[in-house]
N, C-alpha and C. Protein backbone atom coordinates (compact mmCIF):
# COMPACT_ATOMS: atom_id res chain seq x y z
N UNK A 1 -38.16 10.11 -71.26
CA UNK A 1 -36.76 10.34 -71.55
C UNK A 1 -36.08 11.01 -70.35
N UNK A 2 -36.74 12.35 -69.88
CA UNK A 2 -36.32 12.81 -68.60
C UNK A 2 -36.08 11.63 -67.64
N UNK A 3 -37.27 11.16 -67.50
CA UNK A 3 -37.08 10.06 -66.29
C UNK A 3 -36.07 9.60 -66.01
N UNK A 4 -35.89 8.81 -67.14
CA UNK A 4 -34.94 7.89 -67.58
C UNK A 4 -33.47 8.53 -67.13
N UNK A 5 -33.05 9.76 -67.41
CA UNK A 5 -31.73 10.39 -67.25
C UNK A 5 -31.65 10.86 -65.69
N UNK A 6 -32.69 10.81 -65.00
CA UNK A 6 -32.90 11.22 -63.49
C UNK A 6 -32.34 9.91 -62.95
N UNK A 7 -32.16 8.55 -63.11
CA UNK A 7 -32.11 7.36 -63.05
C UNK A 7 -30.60 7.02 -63.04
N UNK A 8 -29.66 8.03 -63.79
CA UNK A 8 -28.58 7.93 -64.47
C UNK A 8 -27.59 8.91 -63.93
N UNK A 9 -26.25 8.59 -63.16
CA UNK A 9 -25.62 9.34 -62.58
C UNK A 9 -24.66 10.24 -64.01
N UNK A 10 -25.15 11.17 -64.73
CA UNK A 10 -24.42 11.84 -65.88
C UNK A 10 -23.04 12.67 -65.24
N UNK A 11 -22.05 12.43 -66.04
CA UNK A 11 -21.42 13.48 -65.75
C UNK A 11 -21.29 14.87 -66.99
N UNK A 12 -22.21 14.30 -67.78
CA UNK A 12 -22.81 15.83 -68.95
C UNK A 12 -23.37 14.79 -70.07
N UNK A 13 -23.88 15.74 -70.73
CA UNK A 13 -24.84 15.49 -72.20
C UNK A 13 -24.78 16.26 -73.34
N UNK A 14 -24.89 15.11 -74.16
CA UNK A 14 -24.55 16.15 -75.42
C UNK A 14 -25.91 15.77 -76.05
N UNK A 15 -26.79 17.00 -76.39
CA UNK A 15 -28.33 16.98 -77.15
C UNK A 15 -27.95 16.78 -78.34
N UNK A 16 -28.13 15.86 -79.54
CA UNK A 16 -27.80 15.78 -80.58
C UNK A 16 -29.32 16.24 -81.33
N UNK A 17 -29.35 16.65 -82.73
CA UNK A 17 -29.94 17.49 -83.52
C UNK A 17 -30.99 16.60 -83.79
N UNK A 18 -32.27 16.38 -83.25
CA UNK A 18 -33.33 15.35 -84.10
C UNK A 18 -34.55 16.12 -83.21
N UNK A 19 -36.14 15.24 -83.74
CA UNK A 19 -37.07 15.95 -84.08
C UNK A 19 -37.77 15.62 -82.15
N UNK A 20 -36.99 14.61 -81.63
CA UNK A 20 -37.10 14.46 -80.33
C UNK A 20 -36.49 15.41 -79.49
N UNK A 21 -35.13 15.80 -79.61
CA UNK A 21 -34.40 16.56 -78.91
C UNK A 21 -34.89 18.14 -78.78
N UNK A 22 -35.39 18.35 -80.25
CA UNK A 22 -36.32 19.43 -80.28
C UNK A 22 -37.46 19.72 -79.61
N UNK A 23 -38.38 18.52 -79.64
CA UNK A 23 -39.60 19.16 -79.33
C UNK A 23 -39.52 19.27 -77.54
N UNK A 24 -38.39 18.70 -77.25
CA UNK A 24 -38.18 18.67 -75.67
C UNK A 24 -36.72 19.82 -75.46
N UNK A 25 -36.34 20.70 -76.33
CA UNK A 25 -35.20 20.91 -75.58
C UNK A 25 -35.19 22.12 -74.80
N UNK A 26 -36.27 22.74 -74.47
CA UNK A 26 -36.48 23.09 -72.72
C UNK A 26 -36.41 22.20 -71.45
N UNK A 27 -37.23 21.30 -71.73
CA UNK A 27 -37.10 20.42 -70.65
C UNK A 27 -35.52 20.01 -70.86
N UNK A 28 -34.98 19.49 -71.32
CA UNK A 28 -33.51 19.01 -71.34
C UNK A 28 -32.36 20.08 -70.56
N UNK A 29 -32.66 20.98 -71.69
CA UNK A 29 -31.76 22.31 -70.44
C UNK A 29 -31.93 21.95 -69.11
N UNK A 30 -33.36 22.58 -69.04
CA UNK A 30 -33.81 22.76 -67.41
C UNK A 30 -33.52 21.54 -66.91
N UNK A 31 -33.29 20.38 -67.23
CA UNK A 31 -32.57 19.05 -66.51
C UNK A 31 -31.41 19.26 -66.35
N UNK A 32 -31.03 19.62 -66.93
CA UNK A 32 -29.20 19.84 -67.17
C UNK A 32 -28.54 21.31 -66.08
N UNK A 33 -29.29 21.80 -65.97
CA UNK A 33 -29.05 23.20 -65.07
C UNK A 33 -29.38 21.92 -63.52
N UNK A 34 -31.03 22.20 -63.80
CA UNK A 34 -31.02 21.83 -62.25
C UNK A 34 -30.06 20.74 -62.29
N UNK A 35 -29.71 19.76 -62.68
CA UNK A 35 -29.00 18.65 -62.06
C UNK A 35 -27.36 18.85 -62.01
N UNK A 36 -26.89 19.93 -62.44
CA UNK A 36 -25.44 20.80 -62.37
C UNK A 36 -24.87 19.53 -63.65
N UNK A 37 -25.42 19.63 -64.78
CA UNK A 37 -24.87 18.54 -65.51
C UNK A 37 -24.15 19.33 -66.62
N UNK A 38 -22.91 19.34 -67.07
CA UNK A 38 -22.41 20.25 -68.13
C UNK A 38 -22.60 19.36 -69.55
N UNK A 39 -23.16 20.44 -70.24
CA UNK A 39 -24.24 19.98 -71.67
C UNK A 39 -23.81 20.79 -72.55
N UNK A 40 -23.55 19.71 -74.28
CA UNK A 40 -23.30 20.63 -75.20
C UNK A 40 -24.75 20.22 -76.26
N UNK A 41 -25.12 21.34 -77.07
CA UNK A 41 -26.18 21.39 -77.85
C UNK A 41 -25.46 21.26 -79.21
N UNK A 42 -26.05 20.52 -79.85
CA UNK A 42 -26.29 20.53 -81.38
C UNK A 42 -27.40 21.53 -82.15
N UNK A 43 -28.04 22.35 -81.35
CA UNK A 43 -28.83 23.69 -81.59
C UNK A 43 -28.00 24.72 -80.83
N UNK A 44 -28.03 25.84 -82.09
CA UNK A 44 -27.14 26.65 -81.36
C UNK A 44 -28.35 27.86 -80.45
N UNK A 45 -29.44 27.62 -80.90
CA UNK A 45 -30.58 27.80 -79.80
C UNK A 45 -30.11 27.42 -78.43
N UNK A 46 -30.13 26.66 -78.64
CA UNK A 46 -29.91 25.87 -76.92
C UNK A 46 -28.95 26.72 -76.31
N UNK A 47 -28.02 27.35 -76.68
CA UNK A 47 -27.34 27.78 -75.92
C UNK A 47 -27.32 29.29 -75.41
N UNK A 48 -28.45 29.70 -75.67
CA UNK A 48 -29.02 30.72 -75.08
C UNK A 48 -29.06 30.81 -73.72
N UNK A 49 -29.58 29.35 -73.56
CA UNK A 49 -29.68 28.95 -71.49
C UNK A 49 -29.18 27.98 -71.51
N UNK A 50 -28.35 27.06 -71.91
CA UNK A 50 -27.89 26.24 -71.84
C UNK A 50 -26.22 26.35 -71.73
N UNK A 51 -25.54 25.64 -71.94
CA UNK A 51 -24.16 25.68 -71.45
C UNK A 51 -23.13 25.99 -72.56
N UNK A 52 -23.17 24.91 -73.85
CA UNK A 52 -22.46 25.53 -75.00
C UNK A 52 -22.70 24.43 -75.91
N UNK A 53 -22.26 25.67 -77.49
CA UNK A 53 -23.37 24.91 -78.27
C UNK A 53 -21.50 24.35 -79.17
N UNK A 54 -21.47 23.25 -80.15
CA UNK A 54 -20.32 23.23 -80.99
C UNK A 54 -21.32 22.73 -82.06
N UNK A 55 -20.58 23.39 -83.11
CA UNK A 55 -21.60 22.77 -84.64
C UNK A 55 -21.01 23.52 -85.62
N UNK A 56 -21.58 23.38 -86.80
CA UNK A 56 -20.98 23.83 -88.07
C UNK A 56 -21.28 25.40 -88.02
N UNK A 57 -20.98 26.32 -88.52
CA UNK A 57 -21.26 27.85 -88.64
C UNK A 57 -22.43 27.75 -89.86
N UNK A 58 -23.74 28.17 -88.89
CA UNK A 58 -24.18 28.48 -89.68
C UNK A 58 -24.88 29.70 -90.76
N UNK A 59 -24.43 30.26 -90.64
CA UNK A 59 -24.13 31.49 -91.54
C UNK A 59 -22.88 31.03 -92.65
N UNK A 60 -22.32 30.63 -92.62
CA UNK A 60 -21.75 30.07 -93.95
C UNK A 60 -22.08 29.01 -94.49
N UNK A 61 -22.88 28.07 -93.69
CA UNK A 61 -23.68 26.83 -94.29
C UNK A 61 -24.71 27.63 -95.08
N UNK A 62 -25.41 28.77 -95.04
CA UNK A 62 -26.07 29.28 -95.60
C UNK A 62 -25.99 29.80 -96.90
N UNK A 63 -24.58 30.67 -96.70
CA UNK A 63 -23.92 31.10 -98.22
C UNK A 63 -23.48 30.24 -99.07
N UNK A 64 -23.16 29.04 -98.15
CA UNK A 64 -22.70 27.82 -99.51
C UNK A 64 -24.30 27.18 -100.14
N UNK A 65 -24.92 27.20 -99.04
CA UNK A 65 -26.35 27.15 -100.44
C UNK A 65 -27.09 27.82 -100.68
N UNK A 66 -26.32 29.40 -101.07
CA UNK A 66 -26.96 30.17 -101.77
C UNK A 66 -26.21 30.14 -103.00
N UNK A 67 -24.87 29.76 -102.45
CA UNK A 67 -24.07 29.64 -103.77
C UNK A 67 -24.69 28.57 -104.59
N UNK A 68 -25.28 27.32 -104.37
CA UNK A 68 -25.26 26.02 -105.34
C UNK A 68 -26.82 26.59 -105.82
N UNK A 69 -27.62 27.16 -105.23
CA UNK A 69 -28.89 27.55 -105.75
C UNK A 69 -28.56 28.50 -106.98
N UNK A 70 -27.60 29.47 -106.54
CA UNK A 70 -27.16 30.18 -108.01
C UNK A 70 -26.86 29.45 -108.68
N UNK A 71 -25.81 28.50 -108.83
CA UNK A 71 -25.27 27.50 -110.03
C UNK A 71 -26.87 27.11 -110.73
N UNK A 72 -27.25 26.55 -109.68
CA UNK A 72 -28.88 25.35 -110.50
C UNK A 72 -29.42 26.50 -111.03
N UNK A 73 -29.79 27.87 -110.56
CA UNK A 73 -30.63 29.00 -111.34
C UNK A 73 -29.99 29.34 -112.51
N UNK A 74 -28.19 28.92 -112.92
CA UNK A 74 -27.98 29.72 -114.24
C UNK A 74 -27.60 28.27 -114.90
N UNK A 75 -28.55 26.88 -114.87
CA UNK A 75 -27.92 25.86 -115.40
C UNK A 75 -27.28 25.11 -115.39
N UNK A 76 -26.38 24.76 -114.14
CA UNK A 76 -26.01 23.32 -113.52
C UNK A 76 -26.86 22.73 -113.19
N UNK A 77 -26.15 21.13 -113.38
CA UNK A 77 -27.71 20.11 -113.00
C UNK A 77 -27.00 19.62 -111.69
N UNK A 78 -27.53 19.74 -110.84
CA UNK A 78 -27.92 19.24 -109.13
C UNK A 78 -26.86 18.51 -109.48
N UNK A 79 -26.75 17.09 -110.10
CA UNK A 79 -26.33 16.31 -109.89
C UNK A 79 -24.99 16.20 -110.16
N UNK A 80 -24.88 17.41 -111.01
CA UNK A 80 -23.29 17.54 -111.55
C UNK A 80 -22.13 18.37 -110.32
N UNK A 81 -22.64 18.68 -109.07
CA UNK A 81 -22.29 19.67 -108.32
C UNK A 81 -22.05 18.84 -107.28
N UNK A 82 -20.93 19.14 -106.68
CA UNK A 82 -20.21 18.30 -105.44
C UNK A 82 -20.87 18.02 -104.33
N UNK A 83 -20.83 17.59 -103.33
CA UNK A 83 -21.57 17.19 -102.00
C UNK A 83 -20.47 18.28 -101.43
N UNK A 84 -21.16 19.04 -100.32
CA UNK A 84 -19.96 19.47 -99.47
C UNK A 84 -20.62 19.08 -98.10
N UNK A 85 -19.55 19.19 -96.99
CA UNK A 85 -19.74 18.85 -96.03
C UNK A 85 -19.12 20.36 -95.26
N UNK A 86 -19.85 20.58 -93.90
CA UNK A 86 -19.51 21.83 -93.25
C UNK A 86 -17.54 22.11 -93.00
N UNK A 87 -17.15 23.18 -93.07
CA UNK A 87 -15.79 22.99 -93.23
C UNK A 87 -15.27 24.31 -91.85
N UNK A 88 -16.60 25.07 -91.48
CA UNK A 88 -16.39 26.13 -90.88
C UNK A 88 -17.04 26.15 -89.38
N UNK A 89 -16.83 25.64 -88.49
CA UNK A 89 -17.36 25.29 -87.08
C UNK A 89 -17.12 26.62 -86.20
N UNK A 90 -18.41 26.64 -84.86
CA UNK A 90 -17.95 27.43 -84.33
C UNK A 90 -18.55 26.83 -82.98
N UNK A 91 -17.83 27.53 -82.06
CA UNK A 91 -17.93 27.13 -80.26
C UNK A 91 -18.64 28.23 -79.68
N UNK A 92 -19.96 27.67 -79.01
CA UNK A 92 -20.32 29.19 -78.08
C UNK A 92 -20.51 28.82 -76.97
N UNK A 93 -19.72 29.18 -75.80
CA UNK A 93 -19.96 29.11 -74.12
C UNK A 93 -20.67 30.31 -73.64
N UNK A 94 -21.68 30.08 -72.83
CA UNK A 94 -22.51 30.47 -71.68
C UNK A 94 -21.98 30.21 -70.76
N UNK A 95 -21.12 31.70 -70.30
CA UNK A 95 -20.71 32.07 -68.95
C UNK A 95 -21.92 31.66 -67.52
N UNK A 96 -22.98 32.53 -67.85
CA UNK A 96 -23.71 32.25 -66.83
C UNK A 96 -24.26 31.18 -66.77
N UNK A 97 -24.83 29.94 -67.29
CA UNK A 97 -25.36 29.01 -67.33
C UNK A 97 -23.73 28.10 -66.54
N UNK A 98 -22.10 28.48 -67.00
CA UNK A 98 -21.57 27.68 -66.28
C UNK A 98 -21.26 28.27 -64.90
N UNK A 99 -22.05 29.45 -64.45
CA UNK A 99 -22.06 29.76 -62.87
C UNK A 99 -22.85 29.26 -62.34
N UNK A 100 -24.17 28.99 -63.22
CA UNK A 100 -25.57 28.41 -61.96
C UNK A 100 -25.55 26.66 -61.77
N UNK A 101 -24.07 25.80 -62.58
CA UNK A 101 -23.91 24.77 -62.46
C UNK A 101 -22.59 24.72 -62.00
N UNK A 102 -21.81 25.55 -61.34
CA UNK A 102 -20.83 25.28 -60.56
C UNK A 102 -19.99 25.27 -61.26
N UNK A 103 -19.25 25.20 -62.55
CA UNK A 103 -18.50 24.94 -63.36
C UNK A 103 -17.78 25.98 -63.60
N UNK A 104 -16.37 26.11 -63.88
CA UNK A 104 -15.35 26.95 -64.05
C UNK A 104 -15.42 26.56 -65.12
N UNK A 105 -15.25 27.14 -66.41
CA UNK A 105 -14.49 27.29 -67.74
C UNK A 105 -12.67 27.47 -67.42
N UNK A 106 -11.69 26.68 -68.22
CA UNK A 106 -10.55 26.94 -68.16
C UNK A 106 -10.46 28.11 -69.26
N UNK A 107 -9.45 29.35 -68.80
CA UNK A 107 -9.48 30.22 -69.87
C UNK A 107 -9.16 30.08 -71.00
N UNK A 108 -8.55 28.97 -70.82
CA UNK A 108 -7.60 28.19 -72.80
C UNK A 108 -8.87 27.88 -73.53
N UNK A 109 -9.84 27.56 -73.07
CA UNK A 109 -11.14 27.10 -73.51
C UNK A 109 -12.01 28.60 -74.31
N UNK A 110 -11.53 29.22 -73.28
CA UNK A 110 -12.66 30.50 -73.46
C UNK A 110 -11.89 31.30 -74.70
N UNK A 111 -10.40 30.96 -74.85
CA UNK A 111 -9.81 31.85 -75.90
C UNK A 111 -10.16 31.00 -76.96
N UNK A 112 -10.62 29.85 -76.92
CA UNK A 112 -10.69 29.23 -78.67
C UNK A 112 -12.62 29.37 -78.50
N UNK A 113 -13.02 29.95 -77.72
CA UNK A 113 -14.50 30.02 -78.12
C UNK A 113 -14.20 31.10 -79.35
N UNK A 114 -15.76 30.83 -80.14
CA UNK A 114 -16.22 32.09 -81.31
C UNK A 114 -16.74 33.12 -80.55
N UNK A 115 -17.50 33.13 -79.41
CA UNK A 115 -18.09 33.56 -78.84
C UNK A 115 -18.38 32.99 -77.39
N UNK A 116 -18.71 34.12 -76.39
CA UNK A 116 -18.82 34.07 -75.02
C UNK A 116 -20.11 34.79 -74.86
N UNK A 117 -20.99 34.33 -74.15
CA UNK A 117 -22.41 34.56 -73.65
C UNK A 117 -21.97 34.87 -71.93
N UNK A 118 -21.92 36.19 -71.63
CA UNK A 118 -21.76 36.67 -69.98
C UNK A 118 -23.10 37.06 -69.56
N UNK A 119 -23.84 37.52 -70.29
CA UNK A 119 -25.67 38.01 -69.65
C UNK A 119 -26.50 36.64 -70.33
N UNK A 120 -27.69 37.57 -69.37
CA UNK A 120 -28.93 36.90 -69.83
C UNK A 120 -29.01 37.38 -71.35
N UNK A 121 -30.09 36.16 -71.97
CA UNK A 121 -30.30 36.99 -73.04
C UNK A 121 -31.81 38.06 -72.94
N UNK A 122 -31.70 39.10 -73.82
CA UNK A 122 -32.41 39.96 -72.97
C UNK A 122 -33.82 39.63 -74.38
């Protein structure tokens, strides 16, 4: 898969969430740094060293199924209970990851982040 993207003049990547992207997404970063490629993660892991993550919040994806687990524990049936889909997103940029790839962040960008990553993580 690396190979393959060494092959490929990118001008960025977006890691989408599967059981491939995972078991490689060190190597992917570290492609994406060394090759000055600006990358967004579908793990908000990734963006620890990586560049920036966009995805649903998850900490409220959490409370909404703690909420439907309560319903099913006092007697709703699964099936009677709505589908929801994430409604609460959040943006996280890595300052330093966009210094060691050359990349300026525009500040309009940085004011609608949830969060800004300026250090390592320690």
């Amino acid at each position: 898969m690396i190979a393959a993207l060494n092959q490929e003049r990118l001008e960025g990547l977006y890691a989408t969430s599967s059981l491939v992207i995972a078991a490689n997404g060190k190597r992917i970063v570290n492609f994406a740094i060394k090759s000055r490629v600006p990358s967004i993660y579908a793990s908000k892991e990734a963006v620890d060293v990586g560049l920036m993550y966009y995805g649903d919040d998850l900490a409220d994806s959490y409370r909404r199924v703690a909420y439907y687990v309560d319903r099913i524990l006092k007697g709703s049936k699964a099936s009677n209970l709505r589908v929801e889909q994430p409604t609460k997103f959040e943006l996280v940029i890595n300052l330093k990851t966009a210094k060691q790839i050359g990349l300026t962040i525009p500040q309009s960008v940085l004011y609608r982040a949830d969060k800004v990553i300026k250090d390592a993580p320690r």
